[in-house]
N, C-alpha and C. Protein backbone atom coordinates (compact mmCIF):
# COMPACT_ATOMS: atom_id res chain seq x y z
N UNK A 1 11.88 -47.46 -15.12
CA UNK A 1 10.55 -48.02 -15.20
C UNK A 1 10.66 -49.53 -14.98
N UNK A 2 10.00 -49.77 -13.71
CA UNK A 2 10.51 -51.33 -13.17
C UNK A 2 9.85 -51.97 -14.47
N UNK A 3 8.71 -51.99 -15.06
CA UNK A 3 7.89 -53.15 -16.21
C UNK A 3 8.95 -53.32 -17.24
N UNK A 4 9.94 -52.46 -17.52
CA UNK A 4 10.60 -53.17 -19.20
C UNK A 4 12.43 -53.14 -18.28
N UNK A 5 12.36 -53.26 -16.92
CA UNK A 5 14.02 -53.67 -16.67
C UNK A 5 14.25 -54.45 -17.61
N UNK A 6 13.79 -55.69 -17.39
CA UNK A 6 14.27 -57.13 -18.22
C UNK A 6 14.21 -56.77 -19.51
N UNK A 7 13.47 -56.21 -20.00
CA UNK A 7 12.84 -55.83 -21.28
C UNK A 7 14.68 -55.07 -22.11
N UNK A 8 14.51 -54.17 -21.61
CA UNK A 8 15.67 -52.73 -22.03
C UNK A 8 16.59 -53.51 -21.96
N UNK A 9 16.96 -54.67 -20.95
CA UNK A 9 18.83 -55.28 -20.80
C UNK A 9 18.51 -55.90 -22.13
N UNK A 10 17.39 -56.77 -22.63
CA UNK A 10 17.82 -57.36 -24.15
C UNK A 10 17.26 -56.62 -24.92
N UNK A 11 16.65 -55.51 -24.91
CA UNK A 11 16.88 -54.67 -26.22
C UNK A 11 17.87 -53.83 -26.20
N UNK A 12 18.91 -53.63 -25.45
CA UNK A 12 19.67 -53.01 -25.77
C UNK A 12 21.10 -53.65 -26.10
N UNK A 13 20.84 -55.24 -25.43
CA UNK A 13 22.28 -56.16 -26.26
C UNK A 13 21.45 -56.18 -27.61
N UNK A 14 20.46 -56.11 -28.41
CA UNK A 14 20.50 -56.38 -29.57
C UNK A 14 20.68 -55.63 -30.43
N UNK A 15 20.49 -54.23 -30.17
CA UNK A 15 20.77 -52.80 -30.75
C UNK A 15 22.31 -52.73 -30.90
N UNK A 16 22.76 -52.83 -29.61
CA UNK A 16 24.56 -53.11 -29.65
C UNK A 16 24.85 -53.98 -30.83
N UNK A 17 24.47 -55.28 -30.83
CA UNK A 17 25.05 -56.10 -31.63
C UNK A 17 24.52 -55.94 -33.29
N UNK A 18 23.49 -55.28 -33.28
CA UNK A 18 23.52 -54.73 -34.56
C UNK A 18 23.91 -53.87 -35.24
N UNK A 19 24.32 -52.84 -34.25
CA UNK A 19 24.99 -51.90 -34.84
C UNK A 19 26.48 -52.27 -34.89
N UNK A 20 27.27 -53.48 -34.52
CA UNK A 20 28.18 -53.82 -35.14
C UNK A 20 29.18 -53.62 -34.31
N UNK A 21 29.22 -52.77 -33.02
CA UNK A 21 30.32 -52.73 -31.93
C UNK A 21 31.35 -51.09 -32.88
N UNK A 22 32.07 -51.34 -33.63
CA UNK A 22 32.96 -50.39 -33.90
C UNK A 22 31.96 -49.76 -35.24
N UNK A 23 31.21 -50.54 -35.94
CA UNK A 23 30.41 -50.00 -37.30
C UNK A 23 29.20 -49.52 -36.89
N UNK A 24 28.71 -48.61 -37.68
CA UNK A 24 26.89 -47.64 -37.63
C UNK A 24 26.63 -49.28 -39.01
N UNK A 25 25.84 -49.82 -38.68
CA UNK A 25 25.67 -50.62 -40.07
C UNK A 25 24.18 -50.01 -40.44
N UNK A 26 23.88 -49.70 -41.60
CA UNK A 26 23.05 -48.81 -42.47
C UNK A 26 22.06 -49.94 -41.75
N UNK A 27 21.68 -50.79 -41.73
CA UNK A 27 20.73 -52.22 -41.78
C UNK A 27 20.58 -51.90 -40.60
N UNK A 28 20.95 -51.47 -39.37
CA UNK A 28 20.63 -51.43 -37.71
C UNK A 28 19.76 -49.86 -37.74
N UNK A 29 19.48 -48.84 -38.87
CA UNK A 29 18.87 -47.88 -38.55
C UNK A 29 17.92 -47.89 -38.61
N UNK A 30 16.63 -47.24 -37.85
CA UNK A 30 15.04 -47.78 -37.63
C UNK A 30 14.58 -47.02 -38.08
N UNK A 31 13.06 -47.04 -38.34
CA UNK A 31 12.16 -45.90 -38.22
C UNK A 31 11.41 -45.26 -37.37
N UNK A 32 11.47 -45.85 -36.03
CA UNK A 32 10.80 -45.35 -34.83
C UNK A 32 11.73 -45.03 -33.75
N UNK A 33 12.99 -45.45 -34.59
CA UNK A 33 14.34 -44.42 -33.63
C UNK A 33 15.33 -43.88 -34.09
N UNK A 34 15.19 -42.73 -34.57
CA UNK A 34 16.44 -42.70 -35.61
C UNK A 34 17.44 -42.41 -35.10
N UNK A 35 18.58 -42.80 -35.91
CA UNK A 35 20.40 -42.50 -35.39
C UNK A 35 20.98 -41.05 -35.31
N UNK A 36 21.07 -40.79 -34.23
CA UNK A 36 21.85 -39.52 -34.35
C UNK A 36 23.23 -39.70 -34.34
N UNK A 37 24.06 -38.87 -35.21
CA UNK A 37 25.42 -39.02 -35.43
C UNK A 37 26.22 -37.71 -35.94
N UNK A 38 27.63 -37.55 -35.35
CA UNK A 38 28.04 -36.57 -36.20
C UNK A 38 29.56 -36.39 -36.48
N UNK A 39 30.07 -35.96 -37.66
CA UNK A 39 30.95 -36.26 -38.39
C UNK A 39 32.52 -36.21 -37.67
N UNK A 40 33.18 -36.87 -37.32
CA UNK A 40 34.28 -36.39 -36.74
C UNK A 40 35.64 -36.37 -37.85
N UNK A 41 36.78 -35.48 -37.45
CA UNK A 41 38.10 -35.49 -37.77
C UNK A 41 37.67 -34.92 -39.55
N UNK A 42 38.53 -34.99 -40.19
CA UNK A 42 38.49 -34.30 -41.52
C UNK A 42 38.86 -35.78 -42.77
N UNK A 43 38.78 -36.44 -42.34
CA UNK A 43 39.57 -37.78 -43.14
C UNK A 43 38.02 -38.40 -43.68
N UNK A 44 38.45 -38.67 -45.00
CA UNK A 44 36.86 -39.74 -45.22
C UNK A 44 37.41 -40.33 -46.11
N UNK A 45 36.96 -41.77 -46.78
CA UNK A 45 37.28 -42.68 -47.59
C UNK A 45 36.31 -43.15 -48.47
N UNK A 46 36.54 -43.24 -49.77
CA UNK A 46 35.48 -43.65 -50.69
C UNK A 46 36.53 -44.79 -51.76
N UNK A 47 35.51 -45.49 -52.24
CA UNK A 47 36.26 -46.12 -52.82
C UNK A 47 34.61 -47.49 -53.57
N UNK A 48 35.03 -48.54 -53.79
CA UNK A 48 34.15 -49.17 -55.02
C UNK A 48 34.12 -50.79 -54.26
N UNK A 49 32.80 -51.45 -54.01
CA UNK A 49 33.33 -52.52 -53.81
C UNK A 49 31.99 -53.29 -54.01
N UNK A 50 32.56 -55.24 -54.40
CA UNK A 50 31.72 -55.97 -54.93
C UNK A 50 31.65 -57.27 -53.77
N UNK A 51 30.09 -57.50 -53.65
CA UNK A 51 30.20 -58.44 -52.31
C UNK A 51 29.86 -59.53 -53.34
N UNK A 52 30.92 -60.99 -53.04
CA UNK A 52 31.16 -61.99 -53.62
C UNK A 52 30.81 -63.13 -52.56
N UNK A 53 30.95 -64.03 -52.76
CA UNK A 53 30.50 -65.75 -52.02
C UNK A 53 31.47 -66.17 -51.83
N UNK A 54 32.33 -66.74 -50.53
CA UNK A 54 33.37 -67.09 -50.56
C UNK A 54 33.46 -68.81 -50.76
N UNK A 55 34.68 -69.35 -50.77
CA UNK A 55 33.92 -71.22 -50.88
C UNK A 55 33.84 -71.41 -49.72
N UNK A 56 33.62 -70.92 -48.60
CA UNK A 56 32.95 -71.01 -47.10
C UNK A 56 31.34 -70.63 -47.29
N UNK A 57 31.36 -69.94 -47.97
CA UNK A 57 29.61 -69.80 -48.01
C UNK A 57 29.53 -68.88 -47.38
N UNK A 58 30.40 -67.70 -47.03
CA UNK A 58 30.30 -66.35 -46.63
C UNK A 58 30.07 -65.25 -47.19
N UNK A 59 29.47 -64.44 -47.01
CA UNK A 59 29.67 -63.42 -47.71
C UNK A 59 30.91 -62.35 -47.86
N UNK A 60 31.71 -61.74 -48.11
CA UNK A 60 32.70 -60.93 -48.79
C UNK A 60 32.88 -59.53 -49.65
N UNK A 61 33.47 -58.75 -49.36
CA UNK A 61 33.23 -57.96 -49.98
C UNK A 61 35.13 -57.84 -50.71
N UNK A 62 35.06 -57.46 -51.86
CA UNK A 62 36.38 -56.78 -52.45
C UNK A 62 36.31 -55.44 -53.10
N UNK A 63 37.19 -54.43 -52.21
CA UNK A 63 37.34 -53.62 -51.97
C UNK A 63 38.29 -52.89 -53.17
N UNK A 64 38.25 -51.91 -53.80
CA UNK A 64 39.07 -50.95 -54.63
C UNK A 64 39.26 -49.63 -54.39
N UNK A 65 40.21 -49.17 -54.58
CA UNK A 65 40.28 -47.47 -54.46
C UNK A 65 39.25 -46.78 -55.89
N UNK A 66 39.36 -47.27 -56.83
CA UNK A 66 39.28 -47.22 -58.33
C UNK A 66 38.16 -47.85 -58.77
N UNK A 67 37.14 -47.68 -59.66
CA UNK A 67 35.89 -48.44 -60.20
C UNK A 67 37.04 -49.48 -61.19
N UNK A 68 37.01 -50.88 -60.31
CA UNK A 68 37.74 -52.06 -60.93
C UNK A 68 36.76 -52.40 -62.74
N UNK A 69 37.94 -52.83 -63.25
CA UNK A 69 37.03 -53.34 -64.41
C UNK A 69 36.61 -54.90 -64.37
N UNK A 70 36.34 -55.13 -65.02
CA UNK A 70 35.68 -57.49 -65.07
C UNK A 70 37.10 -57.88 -64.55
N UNK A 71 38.30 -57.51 -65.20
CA UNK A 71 39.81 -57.64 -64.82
C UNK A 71 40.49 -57.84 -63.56
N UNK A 72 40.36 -56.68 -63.28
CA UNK A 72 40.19 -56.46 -61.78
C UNK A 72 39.51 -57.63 -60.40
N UNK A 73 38.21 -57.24 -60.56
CA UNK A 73 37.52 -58.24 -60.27
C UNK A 73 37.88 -59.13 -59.84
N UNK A 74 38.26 -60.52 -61.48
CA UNK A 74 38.86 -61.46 -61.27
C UNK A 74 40.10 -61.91 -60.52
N UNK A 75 40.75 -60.98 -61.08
CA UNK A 75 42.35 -60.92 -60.61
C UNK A 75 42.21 -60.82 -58.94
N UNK A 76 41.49 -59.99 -58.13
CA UNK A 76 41.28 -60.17 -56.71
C UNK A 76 40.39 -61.13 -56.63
N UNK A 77 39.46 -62.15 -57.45
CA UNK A 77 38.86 -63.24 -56.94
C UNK A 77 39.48 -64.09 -56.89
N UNK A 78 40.75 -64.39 -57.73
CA UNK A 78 41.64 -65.09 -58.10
C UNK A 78 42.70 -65.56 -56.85
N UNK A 79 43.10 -64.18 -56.45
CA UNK A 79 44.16 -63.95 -54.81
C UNK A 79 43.24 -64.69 -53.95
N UNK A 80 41.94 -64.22 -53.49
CA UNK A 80 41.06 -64.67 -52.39
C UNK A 80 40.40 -65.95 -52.86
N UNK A 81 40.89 -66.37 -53.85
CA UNK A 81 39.61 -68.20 -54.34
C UNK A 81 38.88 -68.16 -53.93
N UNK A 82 38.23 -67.45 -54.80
CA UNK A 82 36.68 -67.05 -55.08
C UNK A 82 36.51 -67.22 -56.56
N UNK A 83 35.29 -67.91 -56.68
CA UNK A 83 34.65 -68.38 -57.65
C UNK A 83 33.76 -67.25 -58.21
N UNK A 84 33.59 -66.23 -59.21
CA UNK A 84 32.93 -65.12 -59.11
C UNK A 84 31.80 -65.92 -60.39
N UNK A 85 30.61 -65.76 -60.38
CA UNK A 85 29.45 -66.08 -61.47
C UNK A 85 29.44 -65.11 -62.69
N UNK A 86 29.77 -64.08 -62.37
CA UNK A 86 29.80 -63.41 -63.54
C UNK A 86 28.86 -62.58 -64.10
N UNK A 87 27.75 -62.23 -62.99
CA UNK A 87 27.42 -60.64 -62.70
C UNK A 87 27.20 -59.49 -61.57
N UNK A 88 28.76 -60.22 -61.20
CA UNK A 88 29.33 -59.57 -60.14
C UNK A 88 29.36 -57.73 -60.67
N UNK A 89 28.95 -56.85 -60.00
CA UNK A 89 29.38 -55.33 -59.89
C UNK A 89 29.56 -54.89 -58.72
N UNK A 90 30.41 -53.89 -59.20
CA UNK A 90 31.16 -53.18 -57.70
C UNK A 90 30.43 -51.69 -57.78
N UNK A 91 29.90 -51.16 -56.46
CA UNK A 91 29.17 -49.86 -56.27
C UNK A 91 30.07 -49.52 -55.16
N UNK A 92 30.02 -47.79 -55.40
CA UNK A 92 30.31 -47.41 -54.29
C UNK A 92 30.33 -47.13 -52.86
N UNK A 93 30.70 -47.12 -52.88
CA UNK A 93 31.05 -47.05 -50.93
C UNK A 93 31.58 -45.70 -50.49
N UNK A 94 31.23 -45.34 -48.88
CA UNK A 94 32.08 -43.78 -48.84
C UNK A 94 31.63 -44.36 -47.22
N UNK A 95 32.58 -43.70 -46.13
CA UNK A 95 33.04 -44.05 -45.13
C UNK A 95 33.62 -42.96 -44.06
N UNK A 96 33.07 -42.67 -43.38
CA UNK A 96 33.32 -41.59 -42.18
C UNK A 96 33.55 -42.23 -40.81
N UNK A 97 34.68 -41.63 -39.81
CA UNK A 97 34.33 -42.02 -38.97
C UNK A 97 33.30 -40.88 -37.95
N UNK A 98 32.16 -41.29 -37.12
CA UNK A 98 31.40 -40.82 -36.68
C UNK A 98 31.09 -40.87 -34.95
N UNK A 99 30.36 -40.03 -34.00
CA UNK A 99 30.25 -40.49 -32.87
C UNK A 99 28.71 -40.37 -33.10
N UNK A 100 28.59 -41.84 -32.76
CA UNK A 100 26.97 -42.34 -32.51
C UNK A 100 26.53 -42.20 -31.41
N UNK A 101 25.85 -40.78 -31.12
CA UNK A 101 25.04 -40.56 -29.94
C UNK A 101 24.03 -41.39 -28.82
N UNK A 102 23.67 -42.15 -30.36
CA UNK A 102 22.38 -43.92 -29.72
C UNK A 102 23.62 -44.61 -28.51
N UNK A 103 24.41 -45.00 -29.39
CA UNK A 103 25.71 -45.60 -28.96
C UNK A 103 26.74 -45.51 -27.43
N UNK A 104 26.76 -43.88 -27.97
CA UNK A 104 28.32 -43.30 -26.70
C UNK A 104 29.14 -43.72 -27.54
N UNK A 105 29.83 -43.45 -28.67
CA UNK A 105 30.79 -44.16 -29.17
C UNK A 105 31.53 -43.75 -30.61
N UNK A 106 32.74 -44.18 -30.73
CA UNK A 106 32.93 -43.71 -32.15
C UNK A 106 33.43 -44.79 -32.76
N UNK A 107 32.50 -44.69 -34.20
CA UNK A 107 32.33 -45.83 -34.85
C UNK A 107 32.77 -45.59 -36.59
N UNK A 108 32.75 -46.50 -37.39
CA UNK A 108 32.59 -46.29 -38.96
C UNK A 108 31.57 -46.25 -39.66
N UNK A 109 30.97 -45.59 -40.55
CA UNK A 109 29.78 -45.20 -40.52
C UNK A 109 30.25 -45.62 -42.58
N UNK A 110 29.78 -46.84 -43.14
CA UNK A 110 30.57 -46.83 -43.88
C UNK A 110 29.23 -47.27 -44.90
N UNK A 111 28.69 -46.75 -46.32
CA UNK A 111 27.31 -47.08 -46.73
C UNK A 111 27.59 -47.01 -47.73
N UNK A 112 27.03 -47.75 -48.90
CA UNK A 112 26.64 -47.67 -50.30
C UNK A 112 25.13 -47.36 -51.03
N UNK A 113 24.20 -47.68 -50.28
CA UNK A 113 22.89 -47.12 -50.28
C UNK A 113 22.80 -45.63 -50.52
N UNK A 114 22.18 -45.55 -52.12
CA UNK A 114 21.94 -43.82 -52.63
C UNK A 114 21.49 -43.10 -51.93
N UNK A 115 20.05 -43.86 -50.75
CA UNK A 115 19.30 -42.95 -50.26
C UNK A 115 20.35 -42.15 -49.02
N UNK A 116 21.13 -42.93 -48.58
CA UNK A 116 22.21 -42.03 -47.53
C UNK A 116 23.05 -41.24 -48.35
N UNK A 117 23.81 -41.45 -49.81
CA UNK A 117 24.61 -41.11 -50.52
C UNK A 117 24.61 -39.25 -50.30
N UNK A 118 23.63 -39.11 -51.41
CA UNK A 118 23.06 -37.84 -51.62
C UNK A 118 22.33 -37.45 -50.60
N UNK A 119 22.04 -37.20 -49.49
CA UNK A 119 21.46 -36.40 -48.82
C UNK A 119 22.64 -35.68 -47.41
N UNK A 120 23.31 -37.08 -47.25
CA UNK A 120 24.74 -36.69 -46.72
C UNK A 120 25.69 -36.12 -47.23
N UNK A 121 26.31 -35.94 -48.72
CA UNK A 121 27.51 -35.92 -49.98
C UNK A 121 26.60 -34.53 -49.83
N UNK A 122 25.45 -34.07 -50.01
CA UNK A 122 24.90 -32.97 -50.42
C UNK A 122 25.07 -31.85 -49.14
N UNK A 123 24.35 -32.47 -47.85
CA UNK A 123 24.64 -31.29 -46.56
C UNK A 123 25.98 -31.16 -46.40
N UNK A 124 27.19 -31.77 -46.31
CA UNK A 124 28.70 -32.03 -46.35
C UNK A 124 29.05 -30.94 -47.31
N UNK A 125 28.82 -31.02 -48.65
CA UNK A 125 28.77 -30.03 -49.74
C UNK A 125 28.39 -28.67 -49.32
N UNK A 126 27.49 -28.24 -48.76
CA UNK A 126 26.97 -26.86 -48.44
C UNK A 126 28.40 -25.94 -47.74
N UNK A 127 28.30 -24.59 -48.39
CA UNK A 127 29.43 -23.92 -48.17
C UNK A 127 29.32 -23.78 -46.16
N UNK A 128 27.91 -23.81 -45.93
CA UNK A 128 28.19 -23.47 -44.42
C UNK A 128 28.21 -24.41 -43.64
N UNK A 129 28.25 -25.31 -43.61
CA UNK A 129 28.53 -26.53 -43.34
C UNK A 129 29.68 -27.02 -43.29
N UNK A 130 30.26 -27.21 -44.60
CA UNK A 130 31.52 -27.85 -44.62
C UNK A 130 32.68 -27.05 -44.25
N UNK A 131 32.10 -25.59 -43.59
CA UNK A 131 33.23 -24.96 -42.58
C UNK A 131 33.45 -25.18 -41.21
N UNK A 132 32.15 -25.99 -40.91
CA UNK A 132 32.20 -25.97 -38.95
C UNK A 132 31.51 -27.79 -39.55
N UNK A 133 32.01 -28.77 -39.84
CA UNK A 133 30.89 -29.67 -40.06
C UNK A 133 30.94 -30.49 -38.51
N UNK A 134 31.79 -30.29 -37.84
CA UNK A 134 31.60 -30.72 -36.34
C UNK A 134 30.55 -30.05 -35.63
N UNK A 135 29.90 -28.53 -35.91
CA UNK A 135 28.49 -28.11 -35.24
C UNK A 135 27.08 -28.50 -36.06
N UNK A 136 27.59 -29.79 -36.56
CA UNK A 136 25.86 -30.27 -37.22
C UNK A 136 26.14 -31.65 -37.01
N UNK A 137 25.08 -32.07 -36.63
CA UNK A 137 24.23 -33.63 -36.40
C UNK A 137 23.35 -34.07 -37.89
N UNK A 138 23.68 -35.41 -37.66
CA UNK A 138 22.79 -35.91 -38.91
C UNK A 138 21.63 -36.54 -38.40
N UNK A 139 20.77 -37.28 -38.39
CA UNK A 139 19.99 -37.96 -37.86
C UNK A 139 18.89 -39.31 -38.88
N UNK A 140 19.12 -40.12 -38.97
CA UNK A 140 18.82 -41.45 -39.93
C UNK A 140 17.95 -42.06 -38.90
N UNK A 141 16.96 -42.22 -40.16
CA UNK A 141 15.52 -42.92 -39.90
C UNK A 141 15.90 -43.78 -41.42
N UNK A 142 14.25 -45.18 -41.15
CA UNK A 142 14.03 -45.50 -42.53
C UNK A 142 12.41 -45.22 -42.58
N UNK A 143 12.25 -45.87 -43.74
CA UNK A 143 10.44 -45.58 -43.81
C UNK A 143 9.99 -46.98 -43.37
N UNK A 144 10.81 -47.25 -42.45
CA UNK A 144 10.32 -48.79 -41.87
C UNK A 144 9.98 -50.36 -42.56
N UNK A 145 10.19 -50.43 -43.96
CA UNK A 145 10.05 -51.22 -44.98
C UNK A 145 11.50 -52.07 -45.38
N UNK A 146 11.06 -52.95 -45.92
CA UNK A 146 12.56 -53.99 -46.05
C UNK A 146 12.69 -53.54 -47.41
N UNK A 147 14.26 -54.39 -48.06
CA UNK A 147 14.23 -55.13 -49.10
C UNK A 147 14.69 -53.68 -49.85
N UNK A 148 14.34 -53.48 -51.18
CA UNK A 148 14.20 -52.92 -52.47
C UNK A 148 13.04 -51.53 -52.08
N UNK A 149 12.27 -51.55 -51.08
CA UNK A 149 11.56 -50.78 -50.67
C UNK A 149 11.85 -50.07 -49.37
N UNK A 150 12.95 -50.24 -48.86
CA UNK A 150 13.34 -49.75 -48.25
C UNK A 150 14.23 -48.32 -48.19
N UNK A 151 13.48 -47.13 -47.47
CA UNK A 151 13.95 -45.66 -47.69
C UNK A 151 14.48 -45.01 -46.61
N UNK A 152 15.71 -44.42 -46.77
CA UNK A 152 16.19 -43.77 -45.71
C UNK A 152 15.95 -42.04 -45.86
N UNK A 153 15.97 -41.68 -44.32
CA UNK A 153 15.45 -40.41 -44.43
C UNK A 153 16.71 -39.77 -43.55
N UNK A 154 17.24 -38.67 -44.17
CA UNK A 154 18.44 -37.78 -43.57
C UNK A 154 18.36 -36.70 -43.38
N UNK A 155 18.27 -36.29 -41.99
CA UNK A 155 18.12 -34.39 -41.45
C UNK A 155 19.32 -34.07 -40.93
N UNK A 156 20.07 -33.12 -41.71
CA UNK A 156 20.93 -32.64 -40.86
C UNK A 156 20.38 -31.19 -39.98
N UNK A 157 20.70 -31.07 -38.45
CA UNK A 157 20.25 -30.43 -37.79
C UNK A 157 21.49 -29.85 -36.74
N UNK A 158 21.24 -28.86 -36.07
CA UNK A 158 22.42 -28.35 -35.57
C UNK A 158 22.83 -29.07 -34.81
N UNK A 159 24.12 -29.22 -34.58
CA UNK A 159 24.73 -30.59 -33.60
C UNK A 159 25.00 -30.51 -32.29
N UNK A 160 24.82 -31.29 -31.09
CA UNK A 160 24.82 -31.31 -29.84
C UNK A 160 26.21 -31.06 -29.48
N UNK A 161 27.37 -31.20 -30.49
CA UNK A 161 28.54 -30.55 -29.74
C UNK A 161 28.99 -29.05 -29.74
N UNK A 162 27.82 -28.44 -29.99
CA UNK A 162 28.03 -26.65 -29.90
C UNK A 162 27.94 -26.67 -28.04
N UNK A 163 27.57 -28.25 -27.62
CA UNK A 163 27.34 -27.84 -25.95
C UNK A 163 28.99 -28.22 -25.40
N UNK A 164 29.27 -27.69 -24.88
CA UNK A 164 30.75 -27.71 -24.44
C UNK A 164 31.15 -29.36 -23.89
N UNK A 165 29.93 -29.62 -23.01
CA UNK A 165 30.01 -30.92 -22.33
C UNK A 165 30.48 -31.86 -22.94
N UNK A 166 29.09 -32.04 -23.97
CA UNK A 166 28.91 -32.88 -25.27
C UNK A 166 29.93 -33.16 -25.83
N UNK A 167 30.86 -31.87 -26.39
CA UNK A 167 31.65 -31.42 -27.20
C UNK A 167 32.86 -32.71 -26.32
N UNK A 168 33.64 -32.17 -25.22
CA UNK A 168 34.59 -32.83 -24.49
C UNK A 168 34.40 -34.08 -24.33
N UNK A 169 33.29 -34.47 -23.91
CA UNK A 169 32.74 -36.17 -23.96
C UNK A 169 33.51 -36.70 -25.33
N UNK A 170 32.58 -36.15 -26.80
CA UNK A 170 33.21 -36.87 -28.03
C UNK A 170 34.19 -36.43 -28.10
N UNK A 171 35.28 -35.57 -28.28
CA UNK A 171 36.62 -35.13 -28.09
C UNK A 171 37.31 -35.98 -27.67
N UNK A 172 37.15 -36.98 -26.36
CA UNK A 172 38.61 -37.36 -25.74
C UNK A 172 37.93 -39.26 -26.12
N UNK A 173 36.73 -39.28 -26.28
CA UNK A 173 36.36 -40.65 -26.93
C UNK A 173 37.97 -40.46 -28.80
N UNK A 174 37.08 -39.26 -29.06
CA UNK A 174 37.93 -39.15 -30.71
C UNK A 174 39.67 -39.09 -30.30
N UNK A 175 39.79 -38.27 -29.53
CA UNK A 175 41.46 -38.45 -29.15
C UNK A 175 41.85 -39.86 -28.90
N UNK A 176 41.45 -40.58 -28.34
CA UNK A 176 42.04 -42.02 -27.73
C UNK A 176 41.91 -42.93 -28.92
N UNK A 177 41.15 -42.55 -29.95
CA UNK A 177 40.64 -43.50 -31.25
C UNK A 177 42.20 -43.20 -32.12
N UNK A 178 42.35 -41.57 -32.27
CA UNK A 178 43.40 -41.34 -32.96
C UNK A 178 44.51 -41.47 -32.54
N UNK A 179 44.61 -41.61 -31.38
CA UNK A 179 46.33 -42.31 -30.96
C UNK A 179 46.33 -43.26 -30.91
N UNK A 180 45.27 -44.14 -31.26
CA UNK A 180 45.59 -45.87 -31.40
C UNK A 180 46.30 -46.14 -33.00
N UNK A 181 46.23 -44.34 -33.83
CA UNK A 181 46.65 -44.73 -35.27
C UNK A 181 45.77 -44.99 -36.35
N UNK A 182 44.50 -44.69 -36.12
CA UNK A 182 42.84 -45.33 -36.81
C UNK A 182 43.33 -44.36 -37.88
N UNK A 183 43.24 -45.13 -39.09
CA UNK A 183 43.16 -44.91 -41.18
C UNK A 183 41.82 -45.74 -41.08
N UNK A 184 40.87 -44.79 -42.23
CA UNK A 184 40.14 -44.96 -42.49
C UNK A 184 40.69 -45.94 -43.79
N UNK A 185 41.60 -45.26 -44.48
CA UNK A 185 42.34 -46.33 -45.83
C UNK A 185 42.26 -47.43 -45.61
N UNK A 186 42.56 -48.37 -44.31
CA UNK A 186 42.73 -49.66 -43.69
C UNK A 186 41.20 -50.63 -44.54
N UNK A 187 40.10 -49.69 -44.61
CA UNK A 187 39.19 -50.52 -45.24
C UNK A 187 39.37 -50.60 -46.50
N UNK A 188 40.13 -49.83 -47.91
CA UNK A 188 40.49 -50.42 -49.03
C UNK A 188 41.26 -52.03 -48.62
N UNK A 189 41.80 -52.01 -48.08
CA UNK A 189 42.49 -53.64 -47.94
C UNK A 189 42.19 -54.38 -46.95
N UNK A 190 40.70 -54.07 -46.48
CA UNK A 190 40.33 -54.97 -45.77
C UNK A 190 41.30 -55.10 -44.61
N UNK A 191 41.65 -54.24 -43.93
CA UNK A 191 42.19 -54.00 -42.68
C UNK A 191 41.21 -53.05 -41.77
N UNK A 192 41.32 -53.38 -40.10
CA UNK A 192 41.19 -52.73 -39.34
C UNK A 192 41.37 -51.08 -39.45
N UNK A 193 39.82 -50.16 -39.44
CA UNK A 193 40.53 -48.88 -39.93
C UNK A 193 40.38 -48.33 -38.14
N UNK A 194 40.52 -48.85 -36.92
CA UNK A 194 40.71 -48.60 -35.98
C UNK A 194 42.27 -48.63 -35.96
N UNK A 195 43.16 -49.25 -36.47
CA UNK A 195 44.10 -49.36 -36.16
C UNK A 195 45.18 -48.68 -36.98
N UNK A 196 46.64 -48.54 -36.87
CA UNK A 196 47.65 -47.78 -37.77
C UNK A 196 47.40 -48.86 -38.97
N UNK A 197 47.52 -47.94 -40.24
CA UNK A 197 47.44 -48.27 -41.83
C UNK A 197 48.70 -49.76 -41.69
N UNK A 198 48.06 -50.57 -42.65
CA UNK A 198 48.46 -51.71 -42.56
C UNK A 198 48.92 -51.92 -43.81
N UNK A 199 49.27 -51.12 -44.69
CA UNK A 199 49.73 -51.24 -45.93
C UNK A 199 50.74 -49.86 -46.16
């Protein structure tokens, strides 16, 4: 459609760059387009983490396998000099790698937000499901609202790689990811989980 050429080349560098290049970032999912995605390989990572202020004025996150105690905490604010205020908490986190259909691509799909928690942790859970979970698609919308009011909506629906095509497309994207050595673990220590485990 010649009227949105110009249009589509920068909405689609901005979609790219929000969704983070290798990450699904929960914050890039819309409500008038939702993300289709679906679960690859059998590996997933969960773990606890607290986003802190660095003395750059960055934001940060510190990462645990374990719900850290105040102890904890410190003791890794301490390594990274970081100044923590002192009502710092760490929530969970859980982390898949995924092929993002929006995309072409396989990415980390990595969220702490309840409203994704339980509706994903729950279809994953289902006995028929979590036998074939490569023939189901998820699909993420929000209710279009920011902030504290902001709601995500999760359908899992039968997945586009029951089509053979489909199937081979994400297949040899997922093969070339896993011979580069990609641990999802790599994100407890703040390493590359594209790459072989770094610890």
């Amino acid at each position: 459609m010649p009227l949105l050429t110009n249009v589509n080349t920068v909405y689609a560098a901005k979609k790219a760059s929000a969704s983070g290049g290798n990450y699904l970032n929960p914050s890039s999912i819309e409500a008038d387009e939702p993300t289709r995605f679906t679960i690859l390989g059998d590996s997933s990572c969960a773990g606890y983490e607290c986003w802190v202020t660095g003395a750059d004025g960055k934001r940060k996150a510190l990462k645990f396998a374990s719900e850290p105690s105040r102890q904890d905490l410190q003791d890794r604010a301490t390594e990274e000099d970081i100044t923590l205020k002192g009502d710092e908490k760490a929530k969970p986190f859980y982390a898949f790698f995924i092929w993002n259909y929006n995309e072409e691509a396989v990415q980390v799909f990595q969220f702490s937000q309840q409203g994704l928690i339980d509706p994903i942790i729950q279809n994953l859970s289902d006995e028929e499901i979590s036998q074939e979970t490569w023939a189901y698609d998820f699909k993420a919308s929000t209710n279009g609202l920011s902030g504290l009011d902001k709601r995500y909506n999760i359908t899992c629906v039968p997945g586009k790689r029951r089509q053979e095509k489909i199937n081979k497309q994400i297949e040899a994207a997922w093969s070339e990811v896993i011979n580069q050595g990609a641990n999802l673990s790599n994100l407890l220590v703040g390493g590359d989980p594209f790459k072989a485990a770094d610890f």
